[in-house]
N, C-alpha and C. Protein backbone atom coordinates (compact mmCIF):
# COMPACT_ATOMS: atom_id res chain seq x y z
N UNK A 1 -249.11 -106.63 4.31
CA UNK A 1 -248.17 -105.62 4.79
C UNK A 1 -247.37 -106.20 5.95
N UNK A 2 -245.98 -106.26 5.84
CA UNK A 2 -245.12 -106.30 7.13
C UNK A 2 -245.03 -105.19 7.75
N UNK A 3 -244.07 -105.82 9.04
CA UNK A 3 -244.01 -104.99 9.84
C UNK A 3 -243.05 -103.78 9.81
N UNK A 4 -242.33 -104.07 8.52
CA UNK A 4 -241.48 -103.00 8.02
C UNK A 4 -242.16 -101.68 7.62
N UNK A 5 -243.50 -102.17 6.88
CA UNK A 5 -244.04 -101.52 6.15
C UNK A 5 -244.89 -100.72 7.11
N UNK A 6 -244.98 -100.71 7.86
CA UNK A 6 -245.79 -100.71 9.31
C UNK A 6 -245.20 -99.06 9.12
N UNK A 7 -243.75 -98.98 9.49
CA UNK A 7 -242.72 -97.78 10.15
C UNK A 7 -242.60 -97.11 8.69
N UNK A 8 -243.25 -97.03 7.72
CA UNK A 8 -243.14 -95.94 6.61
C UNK A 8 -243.97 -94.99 7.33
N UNK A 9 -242.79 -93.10 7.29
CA UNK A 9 -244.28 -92.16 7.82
C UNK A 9 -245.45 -92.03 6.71
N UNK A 10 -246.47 -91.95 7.20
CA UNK A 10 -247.09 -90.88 5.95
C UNK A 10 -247.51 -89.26 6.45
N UNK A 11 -246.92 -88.34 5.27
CA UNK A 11 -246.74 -87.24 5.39
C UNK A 11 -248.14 -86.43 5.91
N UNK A 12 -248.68 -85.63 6.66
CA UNK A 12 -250.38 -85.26 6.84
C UNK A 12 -249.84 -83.39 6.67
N UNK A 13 -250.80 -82.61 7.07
CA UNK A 13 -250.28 -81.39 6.98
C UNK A 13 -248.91 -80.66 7.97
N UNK A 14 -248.94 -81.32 8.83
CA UNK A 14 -247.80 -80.62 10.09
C UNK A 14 -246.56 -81.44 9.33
N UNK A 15 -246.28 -82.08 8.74
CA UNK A 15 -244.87 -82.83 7.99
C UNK A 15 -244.84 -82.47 6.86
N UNK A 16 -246.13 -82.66 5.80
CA UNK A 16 -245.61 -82.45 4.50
C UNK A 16 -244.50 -81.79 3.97
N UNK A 17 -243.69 -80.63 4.25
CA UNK A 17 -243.12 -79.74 4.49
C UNK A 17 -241.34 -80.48 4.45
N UNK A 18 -241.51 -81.21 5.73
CA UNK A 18 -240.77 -81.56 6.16
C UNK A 18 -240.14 -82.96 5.29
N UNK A 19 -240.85 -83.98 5.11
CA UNK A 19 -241.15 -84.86 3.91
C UNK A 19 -240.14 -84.51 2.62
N UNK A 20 -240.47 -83.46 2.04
CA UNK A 20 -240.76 -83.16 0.87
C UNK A 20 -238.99 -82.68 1.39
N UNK A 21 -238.73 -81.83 2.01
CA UNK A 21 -237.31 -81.56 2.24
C UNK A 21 -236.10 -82.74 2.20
N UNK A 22 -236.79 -83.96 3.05
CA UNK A 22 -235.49 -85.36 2.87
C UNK A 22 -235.89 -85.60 1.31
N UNK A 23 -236.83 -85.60 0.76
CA UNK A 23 -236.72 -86.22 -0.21
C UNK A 23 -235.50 -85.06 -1.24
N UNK A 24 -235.68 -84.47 -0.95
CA UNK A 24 -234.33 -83.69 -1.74
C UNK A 24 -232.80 -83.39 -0.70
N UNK A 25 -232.90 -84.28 0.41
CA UNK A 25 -231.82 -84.15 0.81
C UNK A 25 -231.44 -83.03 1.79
N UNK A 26 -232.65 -82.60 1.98
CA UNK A 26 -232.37 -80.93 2.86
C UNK A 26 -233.17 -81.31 4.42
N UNK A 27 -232.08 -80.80 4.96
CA UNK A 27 -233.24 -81.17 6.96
C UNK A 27 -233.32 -79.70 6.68
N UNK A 28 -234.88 -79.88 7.25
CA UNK A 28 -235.81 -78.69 7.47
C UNK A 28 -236.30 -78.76 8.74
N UNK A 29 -235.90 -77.96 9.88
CA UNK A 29 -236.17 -77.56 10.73
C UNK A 29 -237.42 -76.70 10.95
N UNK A 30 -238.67 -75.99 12.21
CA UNK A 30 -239.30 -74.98 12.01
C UNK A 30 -238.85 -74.13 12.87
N UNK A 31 -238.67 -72.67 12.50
CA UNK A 31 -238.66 -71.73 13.43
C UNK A 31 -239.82 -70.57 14.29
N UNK A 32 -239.91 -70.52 14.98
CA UNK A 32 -240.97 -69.46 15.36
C UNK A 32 -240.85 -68.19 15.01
N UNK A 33 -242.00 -67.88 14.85
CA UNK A 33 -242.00 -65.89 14.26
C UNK A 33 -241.76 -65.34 14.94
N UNK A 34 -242.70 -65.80 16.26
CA UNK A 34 -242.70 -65.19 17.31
C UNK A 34 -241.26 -65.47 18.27
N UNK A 35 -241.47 -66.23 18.72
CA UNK A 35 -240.18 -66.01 19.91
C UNK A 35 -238.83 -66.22 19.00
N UNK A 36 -238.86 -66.99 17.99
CA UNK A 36 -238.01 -66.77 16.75
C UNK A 36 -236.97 -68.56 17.42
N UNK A 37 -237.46 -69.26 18.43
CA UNK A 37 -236.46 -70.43 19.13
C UNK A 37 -236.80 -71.58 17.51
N UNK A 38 -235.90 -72.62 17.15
CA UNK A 38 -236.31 -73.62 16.55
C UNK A 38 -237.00 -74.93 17.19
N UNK A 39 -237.11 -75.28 16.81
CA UNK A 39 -237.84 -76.63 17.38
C UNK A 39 -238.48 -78.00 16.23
N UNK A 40 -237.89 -79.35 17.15
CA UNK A 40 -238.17 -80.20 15.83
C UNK A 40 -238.92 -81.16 16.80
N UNK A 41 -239.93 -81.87 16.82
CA UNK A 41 -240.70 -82.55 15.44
C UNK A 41 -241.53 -81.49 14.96
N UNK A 42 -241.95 -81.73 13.65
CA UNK A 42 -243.34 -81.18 12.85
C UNK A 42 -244.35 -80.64 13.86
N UNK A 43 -245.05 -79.29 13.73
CA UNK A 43 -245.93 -79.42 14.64
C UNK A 43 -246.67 -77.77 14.23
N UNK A 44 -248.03 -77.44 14.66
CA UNK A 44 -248.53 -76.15 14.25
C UNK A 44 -248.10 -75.19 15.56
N UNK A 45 -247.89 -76.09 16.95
CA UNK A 45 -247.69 -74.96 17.76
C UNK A 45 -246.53 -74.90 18.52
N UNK A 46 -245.63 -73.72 18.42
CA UNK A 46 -244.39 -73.63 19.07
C UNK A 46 -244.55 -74.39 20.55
N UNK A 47 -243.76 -75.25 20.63
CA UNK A 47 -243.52 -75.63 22.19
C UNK A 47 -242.68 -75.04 23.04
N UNK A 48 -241.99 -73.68 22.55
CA UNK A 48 -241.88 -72.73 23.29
C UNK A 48 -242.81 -71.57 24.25
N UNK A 49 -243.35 -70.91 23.38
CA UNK A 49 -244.56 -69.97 23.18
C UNK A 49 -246.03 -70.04 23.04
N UNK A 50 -245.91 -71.24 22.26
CA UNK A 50 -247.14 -71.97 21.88
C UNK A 50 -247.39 -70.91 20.70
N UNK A 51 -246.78 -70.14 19.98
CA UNK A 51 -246.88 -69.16 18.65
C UNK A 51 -247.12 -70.67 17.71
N UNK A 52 -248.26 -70.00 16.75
CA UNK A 52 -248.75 -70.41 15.51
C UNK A 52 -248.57 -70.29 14.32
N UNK A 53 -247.11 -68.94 14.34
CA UNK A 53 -246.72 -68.59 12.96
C UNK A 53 -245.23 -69.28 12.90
N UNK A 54 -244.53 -70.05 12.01
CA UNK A 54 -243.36 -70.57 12.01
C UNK A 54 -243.16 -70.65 10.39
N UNK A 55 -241.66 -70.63 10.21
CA UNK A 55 -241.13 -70.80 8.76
C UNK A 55 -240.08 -72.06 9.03
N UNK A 56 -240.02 -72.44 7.83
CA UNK A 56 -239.36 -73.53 7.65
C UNK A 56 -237.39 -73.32 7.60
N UNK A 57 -236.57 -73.52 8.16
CA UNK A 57 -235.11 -72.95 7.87
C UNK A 57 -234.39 -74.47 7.46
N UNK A 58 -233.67 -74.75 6.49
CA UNK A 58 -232.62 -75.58 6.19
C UNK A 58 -231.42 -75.78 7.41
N UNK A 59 -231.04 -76.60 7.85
CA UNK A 59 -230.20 -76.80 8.60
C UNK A 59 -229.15 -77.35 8.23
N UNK A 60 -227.92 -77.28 9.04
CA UNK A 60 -226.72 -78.46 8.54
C UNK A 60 -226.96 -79.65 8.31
N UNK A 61 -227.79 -80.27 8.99
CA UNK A 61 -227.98 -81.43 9.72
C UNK A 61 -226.12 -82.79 9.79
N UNK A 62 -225.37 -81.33 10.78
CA UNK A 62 -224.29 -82.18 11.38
C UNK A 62 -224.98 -82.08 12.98
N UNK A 63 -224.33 -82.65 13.69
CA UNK A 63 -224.53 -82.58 15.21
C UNK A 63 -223.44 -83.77 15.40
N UNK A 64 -223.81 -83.96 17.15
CA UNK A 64 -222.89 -84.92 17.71
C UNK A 64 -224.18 -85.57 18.43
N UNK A 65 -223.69 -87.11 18.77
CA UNK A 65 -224.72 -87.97 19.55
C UNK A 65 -225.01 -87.62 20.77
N UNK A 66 -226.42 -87.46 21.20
CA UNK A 66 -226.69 -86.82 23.03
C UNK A 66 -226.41 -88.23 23.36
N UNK A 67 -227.40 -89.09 22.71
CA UNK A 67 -227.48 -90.20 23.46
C UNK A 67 -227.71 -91.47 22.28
N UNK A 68 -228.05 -92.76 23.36
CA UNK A 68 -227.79 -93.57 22.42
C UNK A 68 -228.08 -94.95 23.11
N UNK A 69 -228.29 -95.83 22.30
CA UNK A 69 -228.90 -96.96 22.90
C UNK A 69 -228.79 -98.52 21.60
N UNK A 70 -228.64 -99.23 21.79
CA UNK A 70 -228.28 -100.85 20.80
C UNK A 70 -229.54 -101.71 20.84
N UNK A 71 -230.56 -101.59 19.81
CA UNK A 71 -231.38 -102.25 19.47
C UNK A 71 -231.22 -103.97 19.02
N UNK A 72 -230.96 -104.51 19.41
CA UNK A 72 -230.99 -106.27 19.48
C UNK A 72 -232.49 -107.05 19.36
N UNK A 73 -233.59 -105.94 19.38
CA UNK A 73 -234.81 -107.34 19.58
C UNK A 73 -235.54 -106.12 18.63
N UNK A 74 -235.90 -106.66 17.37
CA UNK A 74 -236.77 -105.51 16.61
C UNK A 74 -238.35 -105.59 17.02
N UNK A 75 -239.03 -104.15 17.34
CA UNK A 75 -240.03 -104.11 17.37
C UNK A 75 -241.28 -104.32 16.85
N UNK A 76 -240.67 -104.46 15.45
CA UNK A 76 -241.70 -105.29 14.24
C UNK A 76 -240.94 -106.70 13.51
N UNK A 77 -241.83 -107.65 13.05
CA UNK A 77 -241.05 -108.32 12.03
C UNK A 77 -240.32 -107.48 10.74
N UNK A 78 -239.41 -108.58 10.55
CA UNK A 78 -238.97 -108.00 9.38
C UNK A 78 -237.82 -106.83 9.71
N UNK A 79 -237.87 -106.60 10.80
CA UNK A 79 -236.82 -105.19 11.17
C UNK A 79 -235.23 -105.68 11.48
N UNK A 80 -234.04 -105.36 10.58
CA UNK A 80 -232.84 -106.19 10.90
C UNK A 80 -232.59 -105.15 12.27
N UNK A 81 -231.56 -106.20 13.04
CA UNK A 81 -231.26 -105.42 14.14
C UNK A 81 -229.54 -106.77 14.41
N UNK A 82 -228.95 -106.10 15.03
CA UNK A 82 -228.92 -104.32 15.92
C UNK A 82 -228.89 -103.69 14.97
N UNK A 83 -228.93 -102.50 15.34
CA UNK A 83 -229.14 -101.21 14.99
C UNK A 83 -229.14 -99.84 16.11
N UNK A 84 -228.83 -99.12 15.28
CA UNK A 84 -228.05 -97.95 16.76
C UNK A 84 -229.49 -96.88 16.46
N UNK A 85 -230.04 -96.52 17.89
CA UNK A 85 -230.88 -95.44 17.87
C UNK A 85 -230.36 -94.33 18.72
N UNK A 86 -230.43 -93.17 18.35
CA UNK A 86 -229.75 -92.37 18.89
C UNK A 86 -230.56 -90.92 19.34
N UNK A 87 -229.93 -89.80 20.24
CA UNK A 87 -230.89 -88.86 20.03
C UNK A 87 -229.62 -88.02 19.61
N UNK A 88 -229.84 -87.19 18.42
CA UNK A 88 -228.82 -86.47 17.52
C UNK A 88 -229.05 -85.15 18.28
N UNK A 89 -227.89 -84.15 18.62
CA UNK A 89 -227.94 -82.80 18.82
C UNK A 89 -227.49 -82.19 17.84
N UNK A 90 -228.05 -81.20 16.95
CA UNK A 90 -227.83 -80.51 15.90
C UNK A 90 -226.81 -79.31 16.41
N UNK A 91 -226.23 -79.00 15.65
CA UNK A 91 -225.40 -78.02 15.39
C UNK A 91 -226.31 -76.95 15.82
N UNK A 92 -227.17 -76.63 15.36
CA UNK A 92 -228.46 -75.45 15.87
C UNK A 92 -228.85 -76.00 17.32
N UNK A 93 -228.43 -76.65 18.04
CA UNK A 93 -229.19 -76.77 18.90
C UNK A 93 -230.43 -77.74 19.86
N UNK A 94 -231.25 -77.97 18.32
CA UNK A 94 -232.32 -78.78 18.52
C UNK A 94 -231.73 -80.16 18.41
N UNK A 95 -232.77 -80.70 19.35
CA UNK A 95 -232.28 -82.46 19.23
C UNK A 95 -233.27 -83.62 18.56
N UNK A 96 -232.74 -84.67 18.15
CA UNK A 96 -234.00 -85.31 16.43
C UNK A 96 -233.29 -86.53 17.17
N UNK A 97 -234.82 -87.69 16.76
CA UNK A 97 -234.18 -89.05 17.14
C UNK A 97 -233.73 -89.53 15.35
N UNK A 98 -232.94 -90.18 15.80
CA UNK A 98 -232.47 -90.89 14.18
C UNK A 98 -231.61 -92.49 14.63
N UNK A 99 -231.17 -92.89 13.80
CA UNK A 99 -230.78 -93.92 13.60
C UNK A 99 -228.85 -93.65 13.33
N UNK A 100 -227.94 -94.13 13.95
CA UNK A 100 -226.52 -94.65 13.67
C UNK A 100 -226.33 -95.30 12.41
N UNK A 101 -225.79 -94.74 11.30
CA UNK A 101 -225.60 -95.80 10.09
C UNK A 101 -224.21 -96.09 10.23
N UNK A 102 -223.49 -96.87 9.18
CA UNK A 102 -221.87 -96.74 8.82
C UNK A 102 -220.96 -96.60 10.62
N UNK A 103 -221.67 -97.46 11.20
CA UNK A 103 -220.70 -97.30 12.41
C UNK A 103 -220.99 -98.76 13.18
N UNK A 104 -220.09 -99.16 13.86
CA UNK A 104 -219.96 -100.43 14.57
C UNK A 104 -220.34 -99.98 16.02
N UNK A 105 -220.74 -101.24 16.59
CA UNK A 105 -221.90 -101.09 17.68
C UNK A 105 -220.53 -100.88 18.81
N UNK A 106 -218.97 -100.47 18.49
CA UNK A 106 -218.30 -100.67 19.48
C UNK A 106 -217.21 -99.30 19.17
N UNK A 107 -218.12 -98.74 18.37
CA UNK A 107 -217.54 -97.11 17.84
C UNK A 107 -218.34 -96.01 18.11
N UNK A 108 -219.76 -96.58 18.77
CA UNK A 108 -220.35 -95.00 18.95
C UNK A 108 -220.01 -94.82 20.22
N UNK A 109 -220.45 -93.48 20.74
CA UNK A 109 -220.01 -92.90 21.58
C UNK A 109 -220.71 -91.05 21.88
N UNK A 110 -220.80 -91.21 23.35
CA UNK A 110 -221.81 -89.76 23.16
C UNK A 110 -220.89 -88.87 22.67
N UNK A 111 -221.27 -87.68 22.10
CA UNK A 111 -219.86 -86.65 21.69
C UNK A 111 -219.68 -86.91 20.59
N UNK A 112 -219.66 -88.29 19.88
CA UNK A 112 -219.71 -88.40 18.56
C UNK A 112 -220.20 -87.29 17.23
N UNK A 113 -218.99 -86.70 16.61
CA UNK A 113 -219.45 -86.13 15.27
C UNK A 113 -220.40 -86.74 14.29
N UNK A 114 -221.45 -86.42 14.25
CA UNK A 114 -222.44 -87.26 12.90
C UNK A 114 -223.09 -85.97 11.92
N UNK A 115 -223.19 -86.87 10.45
CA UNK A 115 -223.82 -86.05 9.49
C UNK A 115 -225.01 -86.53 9.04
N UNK A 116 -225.90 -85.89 8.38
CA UNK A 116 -227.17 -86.42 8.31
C UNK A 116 -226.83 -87.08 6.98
N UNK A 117 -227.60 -88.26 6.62
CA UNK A 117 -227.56 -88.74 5.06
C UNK A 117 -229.07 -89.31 4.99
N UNK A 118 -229.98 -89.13 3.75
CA UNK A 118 -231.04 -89.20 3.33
C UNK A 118 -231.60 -91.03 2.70
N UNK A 119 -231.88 -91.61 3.50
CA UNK A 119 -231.96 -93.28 2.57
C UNK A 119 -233.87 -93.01 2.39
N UNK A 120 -233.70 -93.97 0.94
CA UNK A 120 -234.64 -94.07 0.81
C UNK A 120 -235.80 -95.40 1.58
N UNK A 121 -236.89 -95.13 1.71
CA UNK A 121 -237.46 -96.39 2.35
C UNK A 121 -238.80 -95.86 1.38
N UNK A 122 -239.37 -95.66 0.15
CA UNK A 122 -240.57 -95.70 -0.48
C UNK A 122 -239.95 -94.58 -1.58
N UNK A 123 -240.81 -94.32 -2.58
CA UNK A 123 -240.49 -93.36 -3.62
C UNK A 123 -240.78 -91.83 -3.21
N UNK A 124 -241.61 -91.88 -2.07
CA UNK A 124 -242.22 -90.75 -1.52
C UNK A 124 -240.96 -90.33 -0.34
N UNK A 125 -240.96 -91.10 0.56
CA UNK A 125 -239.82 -91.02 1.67
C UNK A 125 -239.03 -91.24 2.03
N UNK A 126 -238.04 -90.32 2.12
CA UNK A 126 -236.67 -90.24 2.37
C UNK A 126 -236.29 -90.18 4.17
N UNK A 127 -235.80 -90.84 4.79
CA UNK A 127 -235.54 -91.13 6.42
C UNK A 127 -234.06 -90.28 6.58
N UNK A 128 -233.96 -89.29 7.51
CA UNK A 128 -232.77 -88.51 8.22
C UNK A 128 -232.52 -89.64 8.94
N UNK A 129 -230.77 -90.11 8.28
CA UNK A 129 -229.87 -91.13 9.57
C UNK A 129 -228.61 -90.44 9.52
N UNK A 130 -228.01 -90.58 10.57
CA UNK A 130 -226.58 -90.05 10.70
C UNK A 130 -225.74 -91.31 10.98
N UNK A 131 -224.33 -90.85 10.54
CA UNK A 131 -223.35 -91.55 10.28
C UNK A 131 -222.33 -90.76 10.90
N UNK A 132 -221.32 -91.23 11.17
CA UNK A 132 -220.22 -90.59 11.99
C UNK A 132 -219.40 -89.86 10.84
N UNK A 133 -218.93 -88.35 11.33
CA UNK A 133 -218.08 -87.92 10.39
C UNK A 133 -216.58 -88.35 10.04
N UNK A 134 -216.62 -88.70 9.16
CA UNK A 134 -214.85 -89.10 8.75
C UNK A 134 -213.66 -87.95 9.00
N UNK A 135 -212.52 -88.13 9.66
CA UNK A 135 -211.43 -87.31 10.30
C UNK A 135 -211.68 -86.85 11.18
């Protein structure tokens, strides 16, 4: 196993959910019952409220870049770099780390419009990266 192979997730009960949504192309966000706020990563307890009941909601997954940073030295073998890591602000609100695709290391920019697109990295998992929106 490389070190590529290293950074495949595997799905456990707090993701499955979530998993199963890129693989069809859909960002799935969770919402709370209770205080009703969203919140992303995967998880059983609101980090609002700490509520235990949550449903799953489909999102745009457009946002603009909070932040952002130029990867030059990969953390595993096998990892091409650069590569843009970013922290995405969703249209809803919530903020997701992802990856810069389809953009030059001298075109991003915070404020940046991005859309989510689904790549595959296994038959099982599908990875949320954003790409800058065109116009």
């Amino acid at each position: 196993m490389d070190g590529v192979d290293q950074l495949i997730p595997v799905p456990d009960t707090d993701t499955q959910t979530y998993w199963e949504g890129c693989k069809r192309s859909e960002l799935l966000i969770q919402r709370c019952l209770s205080c009703e706020k969203l919140y992303f990563y995967p998880r059983m307890l609101c980090p609002h409220c700490m509520g235990r009941k949550y449903e799953w909601v489909k999102v745009s997954g457009r946002g603009v870049v909070y932040s952002y940073t130029l990867i030059r030295r990969p953390p595993v073998s096998g990892l091409e770099v650069p590569y843009i890591l970013a922290i995405v602000e969703l249209e809803e609100g919530v903020r997701m780390m992802s990856n810069i695709i389809d953009c030059k290391e001298d075109e991003i920019d915070i404020g940046m419009k991005v859309e989510v697109i689904f790549q595959p990295v296994s038959d099982e998992i599908y990875l949320p990266k954003f790409r800058p929106v065109k116009g």
